[in-house]
C-alpha atoms as a PDB file:
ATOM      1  CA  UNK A   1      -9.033 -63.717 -25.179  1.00  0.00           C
ATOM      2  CA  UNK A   2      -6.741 -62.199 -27.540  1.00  0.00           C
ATOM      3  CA  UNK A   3      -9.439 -60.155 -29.463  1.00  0.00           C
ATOM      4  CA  UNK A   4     -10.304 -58.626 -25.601  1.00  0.00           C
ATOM      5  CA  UNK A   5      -6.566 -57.929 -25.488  1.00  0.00           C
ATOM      6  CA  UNK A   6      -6.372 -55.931 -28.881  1.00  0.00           C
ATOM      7  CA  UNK A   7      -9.407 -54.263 -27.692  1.00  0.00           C
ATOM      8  CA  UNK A   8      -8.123 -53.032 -24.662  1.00  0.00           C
ATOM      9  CA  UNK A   9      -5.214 -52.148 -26.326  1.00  0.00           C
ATOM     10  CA  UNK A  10      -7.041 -50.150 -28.837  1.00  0.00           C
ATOM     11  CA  UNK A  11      -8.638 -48.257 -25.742  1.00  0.00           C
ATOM     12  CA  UNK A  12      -5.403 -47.729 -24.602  1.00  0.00           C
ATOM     13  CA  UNK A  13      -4.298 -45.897 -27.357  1.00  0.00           C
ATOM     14  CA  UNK A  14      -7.324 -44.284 -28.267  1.00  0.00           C
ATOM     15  CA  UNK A  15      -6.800 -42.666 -24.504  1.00  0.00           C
ATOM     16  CA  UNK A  16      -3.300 -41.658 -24.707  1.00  0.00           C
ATOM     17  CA  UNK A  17      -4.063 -40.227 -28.349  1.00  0.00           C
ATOM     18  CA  UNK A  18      -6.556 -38.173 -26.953  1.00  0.00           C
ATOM     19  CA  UNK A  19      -3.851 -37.026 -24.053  1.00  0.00           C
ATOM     20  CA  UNK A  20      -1.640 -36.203 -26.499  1.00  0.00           C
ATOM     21  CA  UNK A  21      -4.443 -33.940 -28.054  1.00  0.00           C
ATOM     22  CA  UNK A  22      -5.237 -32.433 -25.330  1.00  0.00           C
ATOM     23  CA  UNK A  23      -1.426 -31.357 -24.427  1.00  0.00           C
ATOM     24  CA  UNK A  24      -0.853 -30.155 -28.001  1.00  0.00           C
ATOM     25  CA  UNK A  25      -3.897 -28.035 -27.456  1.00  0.00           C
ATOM     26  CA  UNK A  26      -2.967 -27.062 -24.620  1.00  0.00           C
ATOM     27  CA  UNK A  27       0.584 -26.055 -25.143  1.00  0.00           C
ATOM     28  CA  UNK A  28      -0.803 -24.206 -28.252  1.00  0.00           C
ATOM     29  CA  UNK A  29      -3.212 -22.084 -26.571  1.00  0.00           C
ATOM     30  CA  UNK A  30      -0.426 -21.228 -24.323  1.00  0.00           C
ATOM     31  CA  UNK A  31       1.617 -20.214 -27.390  1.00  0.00           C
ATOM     32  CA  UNK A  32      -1.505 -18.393 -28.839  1.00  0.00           C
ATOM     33  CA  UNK A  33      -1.956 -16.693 -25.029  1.00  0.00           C
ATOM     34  CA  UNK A  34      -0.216 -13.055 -25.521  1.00  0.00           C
ATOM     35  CA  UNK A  35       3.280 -12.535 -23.399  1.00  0.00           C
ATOM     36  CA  UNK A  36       3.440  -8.971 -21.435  1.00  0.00           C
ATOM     37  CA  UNK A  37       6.519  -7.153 -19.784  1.00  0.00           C
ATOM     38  CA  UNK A  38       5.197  -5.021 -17.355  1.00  0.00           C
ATOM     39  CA  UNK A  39       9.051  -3.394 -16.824  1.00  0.00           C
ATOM     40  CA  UNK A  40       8.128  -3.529 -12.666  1.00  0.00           C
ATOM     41  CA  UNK A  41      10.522  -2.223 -10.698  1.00  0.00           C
ATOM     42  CA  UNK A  42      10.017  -1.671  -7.147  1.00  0.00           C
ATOM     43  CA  UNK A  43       9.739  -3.675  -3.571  1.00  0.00           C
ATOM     44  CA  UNK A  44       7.335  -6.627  -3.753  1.00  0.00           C
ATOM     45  CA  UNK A  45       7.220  -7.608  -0.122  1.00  0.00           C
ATOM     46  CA  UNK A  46       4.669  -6.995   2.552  1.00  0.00           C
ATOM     47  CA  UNK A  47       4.176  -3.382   2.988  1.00  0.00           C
ATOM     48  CA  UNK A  48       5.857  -2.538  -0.156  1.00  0.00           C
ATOM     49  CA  UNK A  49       5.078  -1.045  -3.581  1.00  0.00           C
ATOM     50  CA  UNK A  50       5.810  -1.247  -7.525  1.00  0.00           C
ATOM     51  CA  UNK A  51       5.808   1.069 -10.616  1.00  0.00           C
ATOM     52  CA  UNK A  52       4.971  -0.749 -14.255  1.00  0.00           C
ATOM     53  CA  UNK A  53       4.556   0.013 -17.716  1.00  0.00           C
ATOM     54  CA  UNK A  54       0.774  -1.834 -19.023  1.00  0.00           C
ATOM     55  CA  UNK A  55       0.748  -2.502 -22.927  1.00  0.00           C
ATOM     56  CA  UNK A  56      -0.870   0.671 -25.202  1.00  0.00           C
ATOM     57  CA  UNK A  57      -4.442   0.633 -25.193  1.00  0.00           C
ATOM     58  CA  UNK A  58      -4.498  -1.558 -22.712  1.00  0.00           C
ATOM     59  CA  UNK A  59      -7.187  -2.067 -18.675  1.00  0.00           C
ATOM     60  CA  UNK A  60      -5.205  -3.240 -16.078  1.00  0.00           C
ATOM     61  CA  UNK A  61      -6.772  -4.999 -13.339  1.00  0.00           C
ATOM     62  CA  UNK A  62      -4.768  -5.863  -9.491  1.00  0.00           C
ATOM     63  CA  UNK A  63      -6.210  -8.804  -8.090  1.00  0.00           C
ATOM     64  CA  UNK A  64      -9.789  -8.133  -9.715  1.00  0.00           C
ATOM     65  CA  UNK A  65      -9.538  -4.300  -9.253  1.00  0.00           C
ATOM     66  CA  UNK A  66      -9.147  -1.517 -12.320  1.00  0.00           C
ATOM     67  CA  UNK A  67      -5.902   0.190 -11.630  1.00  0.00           C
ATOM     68  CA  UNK A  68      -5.685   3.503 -12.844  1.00  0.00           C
ATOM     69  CA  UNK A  69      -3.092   4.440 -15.826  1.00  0.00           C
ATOM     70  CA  UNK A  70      -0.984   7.599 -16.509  1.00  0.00           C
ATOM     71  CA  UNK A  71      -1.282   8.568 -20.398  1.00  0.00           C
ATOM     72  CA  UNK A  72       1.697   7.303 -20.869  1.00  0.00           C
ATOM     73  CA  UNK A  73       0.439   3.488 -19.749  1.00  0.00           C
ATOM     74  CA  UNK A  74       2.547   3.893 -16.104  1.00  0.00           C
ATOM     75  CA  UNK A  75       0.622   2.893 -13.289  1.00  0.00           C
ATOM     76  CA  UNK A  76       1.426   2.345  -9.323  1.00  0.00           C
ATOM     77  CA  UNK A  77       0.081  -0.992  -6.991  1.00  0.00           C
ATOM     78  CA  UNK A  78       0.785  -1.594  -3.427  1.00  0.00           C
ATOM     79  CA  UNK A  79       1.110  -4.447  -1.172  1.00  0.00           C
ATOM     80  CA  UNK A  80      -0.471  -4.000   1.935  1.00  0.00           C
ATOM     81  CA  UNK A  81       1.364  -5.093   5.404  1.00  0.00           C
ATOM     82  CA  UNK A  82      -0.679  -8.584   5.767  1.00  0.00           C
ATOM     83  CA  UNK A  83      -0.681  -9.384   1.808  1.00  0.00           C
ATOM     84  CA  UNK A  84      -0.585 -12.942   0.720  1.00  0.00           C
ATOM     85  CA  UNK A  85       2.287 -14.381  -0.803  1.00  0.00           C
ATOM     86  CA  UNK A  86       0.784 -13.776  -4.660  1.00  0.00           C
ATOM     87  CA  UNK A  87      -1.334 -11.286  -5.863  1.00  0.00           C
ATOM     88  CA  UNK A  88      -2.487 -10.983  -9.868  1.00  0.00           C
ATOM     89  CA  UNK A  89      -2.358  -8.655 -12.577  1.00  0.00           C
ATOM     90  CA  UNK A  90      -4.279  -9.030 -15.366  1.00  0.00           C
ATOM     91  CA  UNK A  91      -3.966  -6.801 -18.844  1.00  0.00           C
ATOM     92  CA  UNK A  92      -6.330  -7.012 -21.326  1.00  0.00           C
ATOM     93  CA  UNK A  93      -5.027  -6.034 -24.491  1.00  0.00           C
ATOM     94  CA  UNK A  94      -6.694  -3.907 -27.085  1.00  0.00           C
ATOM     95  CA  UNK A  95      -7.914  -6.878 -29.008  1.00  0.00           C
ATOM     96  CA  UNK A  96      -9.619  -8.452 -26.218  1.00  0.00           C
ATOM     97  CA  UNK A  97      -7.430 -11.084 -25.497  1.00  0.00           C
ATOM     98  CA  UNK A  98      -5.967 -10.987 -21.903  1.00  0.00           C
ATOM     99  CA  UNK A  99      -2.271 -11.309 -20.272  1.00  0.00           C
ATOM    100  CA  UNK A 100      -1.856 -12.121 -16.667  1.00  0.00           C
ATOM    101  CA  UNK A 101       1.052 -12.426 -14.319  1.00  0.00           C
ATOM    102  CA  UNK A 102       1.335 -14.038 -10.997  1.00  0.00           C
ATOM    103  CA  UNK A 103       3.699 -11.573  -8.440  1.00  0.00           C
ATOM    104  CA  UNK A 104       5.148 -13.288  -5.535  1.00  0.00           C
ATOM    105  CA  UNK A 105       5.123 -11.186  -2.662  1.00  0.00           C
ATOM    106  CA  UNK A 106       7.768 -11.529   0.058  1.00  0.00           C
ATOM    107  CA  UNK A 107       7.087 -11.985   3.280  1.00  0.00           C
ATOM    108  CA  UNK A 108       8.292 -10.205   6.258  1.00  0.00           C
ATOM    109  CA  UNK A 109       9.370 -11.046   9.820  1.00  0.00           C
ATOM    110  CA  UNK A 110       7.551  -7.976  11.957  1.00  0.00           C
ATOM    111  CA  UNK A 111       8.883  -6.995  15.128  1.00  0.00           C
ATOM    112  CA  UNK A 112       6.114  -8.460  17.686  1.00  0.00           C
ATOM    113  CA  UNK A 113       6.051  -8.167  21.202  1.00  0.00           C
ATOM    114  CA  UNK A 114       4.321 -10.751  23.414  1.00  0.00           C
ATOM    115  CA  UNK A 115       3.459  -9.726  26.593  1.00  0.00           C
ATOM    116  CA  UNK A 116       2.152 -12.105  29.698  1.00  0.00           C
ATOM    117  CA  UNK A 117      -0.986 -10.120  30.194  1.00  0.00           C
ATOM    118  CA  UNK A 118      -4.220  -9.082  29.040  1.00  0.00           C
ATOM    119  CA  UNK A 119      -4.830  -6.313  26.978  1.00  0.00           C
ATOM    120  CA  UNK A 120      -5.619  -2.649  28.809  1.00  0.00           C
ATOM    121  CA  UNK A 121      -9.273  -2.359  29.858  1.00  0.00           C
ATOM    122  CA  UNK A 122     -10.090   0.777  27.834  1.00  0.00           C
ATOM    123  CA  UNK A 123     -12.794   3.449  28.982  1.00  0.00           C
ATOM    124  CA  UNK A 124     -16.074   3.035  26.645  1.00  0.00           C
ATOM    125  CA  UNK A 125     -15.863   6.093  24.884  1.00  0.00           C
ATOM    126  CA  UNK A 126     -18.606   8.354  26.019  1.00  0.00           C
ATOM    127  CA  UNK A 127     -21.321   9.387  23.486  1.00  0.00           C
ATOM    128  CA  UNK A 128     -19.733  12.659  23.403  1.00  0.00           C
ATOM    129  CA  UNK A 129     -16.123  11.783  22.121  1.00  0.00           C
ATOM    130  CA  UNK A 130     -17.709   8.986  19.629  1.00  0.00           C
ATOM    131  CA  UNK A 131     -19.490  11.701  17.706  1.00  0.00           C
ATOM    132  CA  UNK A 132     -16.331  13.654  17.381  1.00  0.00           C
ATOM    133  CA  UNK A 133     -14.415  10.968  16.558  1.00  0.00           C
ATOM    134  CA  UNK A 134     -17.257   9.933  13.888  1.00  0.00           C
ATOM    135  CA  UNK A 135     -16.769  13.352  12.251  1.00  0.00           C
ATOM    136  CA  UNK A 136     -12.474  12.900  12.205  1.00  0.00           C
ATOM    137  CA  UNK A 137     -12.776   9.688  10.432  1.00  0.00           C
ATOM    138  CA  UNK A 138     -14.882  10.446   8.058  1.00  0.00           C
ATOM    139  CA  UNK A 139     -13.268  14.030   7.118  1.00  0.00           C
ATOM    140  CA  UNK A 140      -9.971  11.871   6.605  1.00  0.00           C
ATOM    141  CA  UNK A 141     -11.958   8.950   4.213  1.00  0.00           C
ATOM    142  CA  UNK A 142     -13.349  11.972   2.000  1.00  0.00           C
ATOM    143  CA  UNK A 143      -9.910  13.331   1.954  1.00  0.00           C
ATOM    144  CA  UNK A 144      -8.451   9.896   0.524  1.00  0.00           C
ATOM    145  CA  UNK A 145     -11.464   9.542  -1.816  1.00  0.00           C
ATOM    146  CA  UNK A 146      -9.846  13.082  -3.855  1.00  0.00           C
ATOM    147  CA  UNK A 147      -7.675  12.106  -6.552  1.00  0.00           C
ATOM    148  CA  UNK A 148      -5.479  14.927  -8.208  1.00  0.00           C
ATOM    149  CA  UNK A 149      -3.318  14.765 -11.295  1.00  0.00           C
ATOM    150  CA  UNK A 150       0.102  14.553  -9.539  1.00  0.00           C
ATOM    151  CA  UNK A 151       3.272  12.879 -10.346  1.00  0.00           C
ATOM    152  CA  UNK A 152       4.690  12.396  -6.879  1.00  0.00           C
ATOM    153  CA  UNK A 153       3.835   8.686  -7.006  1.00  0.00           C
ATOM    154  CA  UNK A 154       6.638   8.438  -9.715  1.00  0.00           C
ATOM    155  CA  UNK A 155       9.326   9.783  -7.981  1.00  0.00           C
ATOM    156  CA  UNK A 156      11.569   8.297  -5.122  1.00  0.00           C
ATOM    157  CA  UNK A 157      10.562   9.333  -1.822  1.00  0.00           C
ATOM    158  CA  UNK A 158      13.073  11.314   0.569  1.00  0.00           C
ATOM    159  CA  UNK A 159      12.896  11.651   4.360  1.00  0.00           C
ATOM    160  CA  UNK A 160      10.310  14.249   5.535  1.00  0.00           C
ATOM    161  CA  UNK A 161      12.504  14.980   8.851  1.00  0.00           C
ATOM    162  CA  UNK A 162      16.479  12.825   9.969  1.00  0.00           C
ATOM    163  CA  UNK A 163      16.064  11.710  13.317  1.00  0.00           C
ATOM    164  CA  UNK A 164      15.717   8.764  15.691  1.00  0.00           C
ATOM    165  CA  UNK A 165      13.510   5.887  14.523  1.00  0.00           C
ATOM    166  CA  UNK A 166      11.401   5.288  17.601  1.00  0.00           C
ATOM    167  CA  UNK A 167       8.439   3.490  16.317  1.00  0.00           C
ATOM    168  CA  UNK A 168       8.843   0.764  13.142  1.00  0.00           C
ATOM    169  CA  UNK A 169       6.160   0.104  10.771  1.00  0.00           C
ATOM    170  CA  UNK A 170       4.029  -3.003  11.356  1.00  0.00           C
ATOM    171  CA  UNK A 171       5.356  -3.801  14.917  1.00  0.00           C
ATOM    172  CA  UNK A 172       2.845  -5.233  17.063  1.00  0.00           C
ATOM    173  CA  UNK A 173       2.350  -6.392  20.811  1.00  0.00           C
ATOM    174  CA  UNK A 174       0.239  -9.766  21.298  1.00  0.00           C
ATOM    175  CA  UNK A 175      -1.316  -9.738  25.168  1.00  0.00           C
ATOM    176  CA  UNK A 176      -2.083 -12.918  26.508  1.00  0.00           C
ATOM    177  CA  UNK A 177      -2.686 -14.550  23.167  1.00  0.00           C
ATOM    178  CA  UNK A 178      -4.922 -11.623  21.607  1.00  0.00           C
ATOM    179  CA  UNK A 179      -3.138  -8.921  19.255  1.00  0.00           C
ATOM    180  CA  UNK A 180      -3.501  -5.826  19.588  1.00  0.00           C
ATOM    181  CA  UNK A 181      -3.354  -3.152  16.489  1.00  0.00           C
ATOM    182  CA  UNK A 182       0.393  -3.135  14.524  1.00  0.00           C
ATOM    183  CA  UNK A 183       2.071   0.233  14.089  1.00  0.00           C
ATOM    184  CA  UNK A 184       0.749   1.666  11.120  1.00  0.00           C
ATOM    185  CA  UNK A 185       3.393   3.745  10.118  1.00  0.00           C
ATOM    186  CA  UNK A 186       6.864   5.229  10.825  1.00  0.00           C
ATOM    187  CA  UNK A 187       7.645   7.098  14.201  1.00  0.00           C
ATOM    188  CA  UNK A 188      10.764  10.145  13.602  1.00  0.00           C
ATOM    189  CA  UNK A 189      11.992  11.928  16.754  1.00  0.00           C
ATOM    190  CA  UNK A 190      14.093  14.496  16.993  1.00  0.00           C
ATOM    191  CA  UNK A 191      14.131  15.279  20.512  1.00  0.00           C
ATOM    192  CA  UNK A 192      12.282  18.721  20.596  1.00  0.00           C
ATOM    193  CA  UNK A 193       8.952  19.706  19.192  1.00  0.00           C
ATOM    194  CA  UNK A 194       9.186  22.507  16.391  1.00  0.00           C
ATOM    195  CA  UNK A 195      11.464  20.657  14.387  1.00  0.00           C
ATOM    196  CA  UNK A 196      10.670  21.829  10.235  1.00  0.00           C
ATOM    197  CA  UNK A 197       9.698  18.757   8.346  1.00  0.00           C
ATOM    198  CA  UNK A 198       9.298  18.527   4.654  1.00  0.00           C
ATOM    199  CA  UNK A 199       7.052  16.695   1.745  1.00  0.00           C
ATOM    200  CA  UNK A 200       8.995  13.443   1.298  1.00  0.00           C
ATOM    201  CA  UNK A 201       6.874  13.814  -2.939  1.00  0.00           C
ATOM    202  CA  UNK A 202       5.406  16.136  -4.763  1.00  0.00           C
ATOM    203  CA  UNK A 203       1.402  16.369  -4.345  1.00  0.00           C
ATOM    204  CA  UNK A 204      -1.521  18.556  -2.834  1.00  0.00           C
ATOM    205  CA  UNK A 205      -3.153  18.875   0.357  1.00  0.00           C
ATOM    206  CA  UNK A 206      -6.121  16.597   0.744  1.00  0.00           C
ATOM    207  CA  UNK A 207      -6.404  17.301   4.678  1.00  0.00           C
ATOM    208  CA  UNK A 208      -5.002  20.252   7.090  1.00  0.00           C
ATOM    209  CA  UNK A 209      -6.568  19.917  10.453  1.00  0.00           C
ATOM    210  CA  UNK A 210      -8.476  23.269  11.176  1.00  0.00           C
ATOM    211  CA  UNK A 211      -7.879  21.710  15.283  1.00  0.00           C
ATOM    212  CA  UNK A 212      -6.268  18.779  16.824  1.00  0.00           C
ATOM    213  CA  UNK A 213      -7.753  15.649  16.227  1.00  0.00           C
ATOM    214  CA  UNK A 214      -8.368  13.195  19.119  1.00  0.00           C
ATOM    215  CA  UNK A 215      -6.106  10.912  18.259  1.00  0.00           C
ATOM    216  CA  UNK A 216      -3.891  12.342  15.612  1.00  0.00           C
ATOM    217  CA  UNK A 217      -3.630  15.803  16.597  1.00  0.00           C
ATOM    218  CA  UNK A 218      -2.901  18.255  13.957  1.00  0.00           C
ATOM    219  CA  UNK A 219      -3.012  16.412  10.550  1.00  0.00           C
ATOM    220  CA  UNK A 220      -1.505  16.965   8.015  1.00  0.00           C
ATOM    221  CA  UNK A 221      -2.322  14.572   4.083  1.00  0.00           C
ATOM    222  CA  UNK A 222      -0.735  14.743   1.058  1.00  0.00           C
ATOM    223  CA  UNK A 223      -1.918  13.286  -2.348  1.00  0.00           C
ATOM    224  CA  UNK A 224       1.053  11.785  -4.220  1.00  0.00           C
ATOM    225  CA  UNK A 225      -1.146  10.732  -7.093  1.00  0.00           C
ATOM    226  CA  UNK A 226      -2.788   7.233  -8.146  1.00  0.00           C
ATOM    227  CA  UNK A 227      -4.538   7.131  -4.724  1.00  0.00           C
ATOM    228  CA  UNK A 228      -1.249   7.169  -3.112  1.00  0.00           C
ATOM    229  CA  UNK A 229      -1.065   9.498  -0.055  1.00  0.00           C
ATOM    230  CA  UNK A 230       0.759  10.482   2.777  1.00  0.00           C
ATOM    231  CA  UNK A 231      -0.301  11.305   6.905  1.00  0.00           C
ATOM    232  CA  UNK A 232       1.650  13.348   8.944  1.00  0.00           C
ATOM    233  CA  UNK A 233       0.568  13.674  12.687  1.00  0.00           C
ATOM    234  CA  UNK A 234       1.031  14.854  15.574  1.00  0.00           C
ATOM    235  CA  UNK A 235       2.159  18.495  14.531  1.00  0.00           C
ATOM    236  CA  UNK A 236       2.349  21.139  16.194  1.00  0.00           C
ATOM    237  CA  UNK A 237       2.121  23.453  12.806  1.00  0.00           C
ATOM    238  CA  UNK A 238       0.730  23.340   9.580  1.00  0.00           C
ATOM    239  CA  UNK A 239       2.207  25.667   7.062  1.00  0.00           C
ATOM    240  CA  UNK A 240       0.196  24.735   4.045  1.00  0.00           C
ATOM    241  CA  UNK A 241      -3.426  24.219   3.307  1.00  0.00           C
ATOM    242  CA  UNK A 242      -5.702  21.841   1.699  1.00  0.00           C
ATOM    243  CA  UNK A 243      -5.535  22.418  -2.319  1.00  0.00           C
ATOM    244  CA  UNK A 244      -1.774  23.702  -1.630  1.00  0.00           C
ATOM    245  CA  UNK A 245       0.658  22.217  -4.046  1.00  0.00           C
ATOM    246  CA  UNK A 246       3.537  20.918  -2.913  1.00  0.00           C
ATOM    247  CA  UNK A 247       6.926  19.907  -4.322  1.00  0.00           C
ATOM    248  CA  UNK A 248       9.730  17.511  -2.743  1.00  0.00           C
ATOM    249  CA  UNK A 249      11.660  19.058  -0.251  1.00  0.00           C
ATOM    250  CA  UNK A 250       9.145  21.832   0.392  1.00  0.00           C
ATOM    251  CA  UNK A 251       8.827  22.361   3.859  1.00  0.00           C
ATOM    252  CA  UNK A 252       4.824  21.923   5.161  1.00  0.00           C
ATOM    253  CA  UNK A 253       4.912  21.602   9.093  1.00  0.00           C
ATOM    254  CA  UNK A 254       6.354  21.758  12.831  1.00  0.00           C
ATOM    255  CA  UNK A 255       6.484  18.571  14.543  1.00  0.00           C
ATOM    256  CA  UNK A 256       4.727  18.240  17.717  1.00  0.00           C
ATOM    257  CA  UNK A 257       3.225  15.979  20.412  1.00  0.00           C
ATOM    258  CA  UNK A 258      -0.409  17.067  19.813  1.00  0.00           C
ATOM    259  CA  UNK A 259      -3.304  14.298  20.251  1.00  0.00           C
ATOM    260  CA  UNK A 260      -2.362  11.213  21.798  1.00  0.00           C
ATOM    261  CA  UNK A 261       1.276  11.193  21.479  1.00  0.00           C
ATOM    262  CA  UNK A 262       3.619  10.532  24.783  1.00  0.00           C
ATOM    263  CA  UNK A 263       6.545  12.979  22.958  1.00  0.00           C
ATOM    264  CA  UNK A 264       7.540  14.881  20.279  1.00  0.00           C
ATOM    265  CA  UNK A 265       7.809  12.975  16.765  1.00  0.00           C
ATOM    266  CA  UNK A 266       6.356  12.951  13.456  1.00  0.00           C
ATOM    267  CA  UNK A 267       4.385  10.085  12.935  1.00  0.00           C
ATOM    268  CA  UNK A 268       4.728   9.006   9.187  1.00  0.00           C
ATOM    269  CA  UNK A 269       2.023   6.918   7.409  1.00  0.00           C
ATOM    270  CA  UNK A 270       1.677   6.040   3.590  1.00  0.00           C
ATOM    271  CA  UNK A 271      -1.097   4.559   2.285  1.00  0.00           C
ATOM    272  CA  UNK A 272      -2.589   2.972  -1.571  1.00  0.00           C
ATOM    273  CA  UNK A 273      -6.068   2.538  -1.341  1.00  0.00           C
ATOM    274  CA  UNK A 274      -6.962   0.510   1.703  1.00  0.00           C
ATOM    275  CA  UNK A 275      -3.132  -0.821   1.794  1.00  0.00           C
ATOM    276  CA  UNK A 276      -1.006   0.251   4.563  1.00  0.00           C
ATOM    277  CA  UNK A 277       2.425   0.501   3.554  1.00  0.00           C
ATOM    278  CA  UNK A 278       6.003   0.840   4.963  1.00  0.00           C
ATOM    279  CA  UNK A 279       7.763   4.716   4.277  1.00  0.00           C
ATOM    280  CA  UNK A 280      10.950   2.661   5.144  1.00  0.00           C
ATOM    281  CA  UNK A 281      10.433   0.803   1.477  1.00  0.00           C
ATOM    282  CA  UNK A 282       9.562   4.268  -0.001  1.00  0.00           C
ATOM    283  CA  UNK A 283      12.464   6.491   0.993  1.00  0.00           C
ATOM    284  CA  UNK A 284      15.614   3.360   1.882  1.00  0.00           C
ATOM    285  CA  UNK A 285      17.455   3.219   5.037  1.00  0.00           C
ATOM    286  CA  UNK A 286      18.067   6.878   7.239  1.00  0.00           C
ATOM    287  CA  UNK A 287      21.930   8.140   6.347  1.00  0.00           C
END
């Protein structure tokens, strides 16, 4: 009986020496694992962005995908409207090893509407209007597939027109249960069409509608850099054309009511990749 008892003890301490192993191995792998400032500064909510700083020589990957660096190791990342709550960035360092950090992304409370009824019966678009609407989309995907070597992503955004904010980004109506598309971007009304509006960064013209779109009207995109871009529509001018440079403040465009619009006001959208984001979080609150 009390040889069993020294042998369970034994086991007992074999196990508990080979815990202790384990977290001593473990604690100095984690000393051992390199430790990265990315210097991000920025909003990291839903809808929101950040600038960063990855180590020299470094890849930098945002949850699995390469993100592009400036040659002086700056890149941009986004955070669309219906992130998660984390998201990952990953560095791997000259010397192979890798650094990661975990970002907690804020969440937001959207302005939603609920209404008791089911959503508008729309008229099947007839062949006709489908093929022109085809041909829109994809002129505005191979617009946001051009990348130029701009620097408006760096800079802080200004307002591209002052007026009333009549439509917020990422409000959304729910009929009946079933929700229908949020508000992709930011609505500006000044209470007239013609009003001048301006380039909130610095960039070039990816897209200048040669005629109204269906849906947009005239359209207007600008390029900030690292696959950052703007959308202005519903003009009623363009004043610059695609390859145009522009700088901050320049002014581009009229606005207008043109495609499906119920008045006159500049409808604002900013996009990173596929992530919709919120101009609000770009530019700060409207003084």
């Amino acid at each position: 009986m009390r040889r069993g008892l020294l042998l369970a003890a034994g086991g007992t301490a074999l196990a508990l020496t080979a815990l202790q192993a384990s977290g001593i191995a473990a604690r100095a792998a984690e000393a051992l694992a390199p430790q990265v400032d990315f210097a991000l500064t920025g909003q990291l909510t839903q809808g929101g962005w950040a600038r960063g700083i990855a180590p020299k020589g470094a890849t930098l990957t945002f949850n699995g995908k390469a993100v592009e660096l400036a040659a002086d190791g700056r890149f941009f990342i986004a955070f669309d409207r219906d992130a998660g709550v984390s998201a990952q960035l990953v560095a791997r360092l000259a010397d192979g090893r890798e650094a990661a950090r975990t970002l907690t992304i804020a969440p937001r409370a959207w302005q939603i509407e609920h209404i008791p009824l089911g959503p508008k019966p729309g008229t099947p678009p007839n062949p006709e209007f489908q093929k022109r609407r085809d041909a829109e989309l994809a002129q505005i995907k191979a617009a946001r597939s051009v990348s130029h070597e701009t620097d408006g992503w760096r800079q802080n955004f200004i307002w591209p027109v002052r007026g009333r904010l009549s439509g917020k980004f990422g409000s959304q109506r729910i009929y009946n249960g079933t929700p229908g598309s949020y508000h992709s971007g930011m609505d500006i009304a000044t209470g007239a069409s013609g009003t001048p509006f301006v380039a909130p960064a610095d960039g070039v013209v990816i897209l200048a509608a040669a005629s109204p779109f269906t849906l947009e009207g005239n359209l207007l995109m600008i390029d900030h850099g690292m696959g950052l871009n703007s959308a202005f529509l519903h003009c009623s001018k363009l004043a610059v054309k695609v390859g145009d440079v522009v700088h901050q403040g320049q002014y581009i465009g009229n606005i207008g009511m043109t495609g499906r619009a119920t008045g006159p006001h500049l409808h604002w959208s900013i996009k990173w990749g596929d992530a919709r984001l919120d101009p609000l979080l770009f530019t700060g609150p409207m003084k």
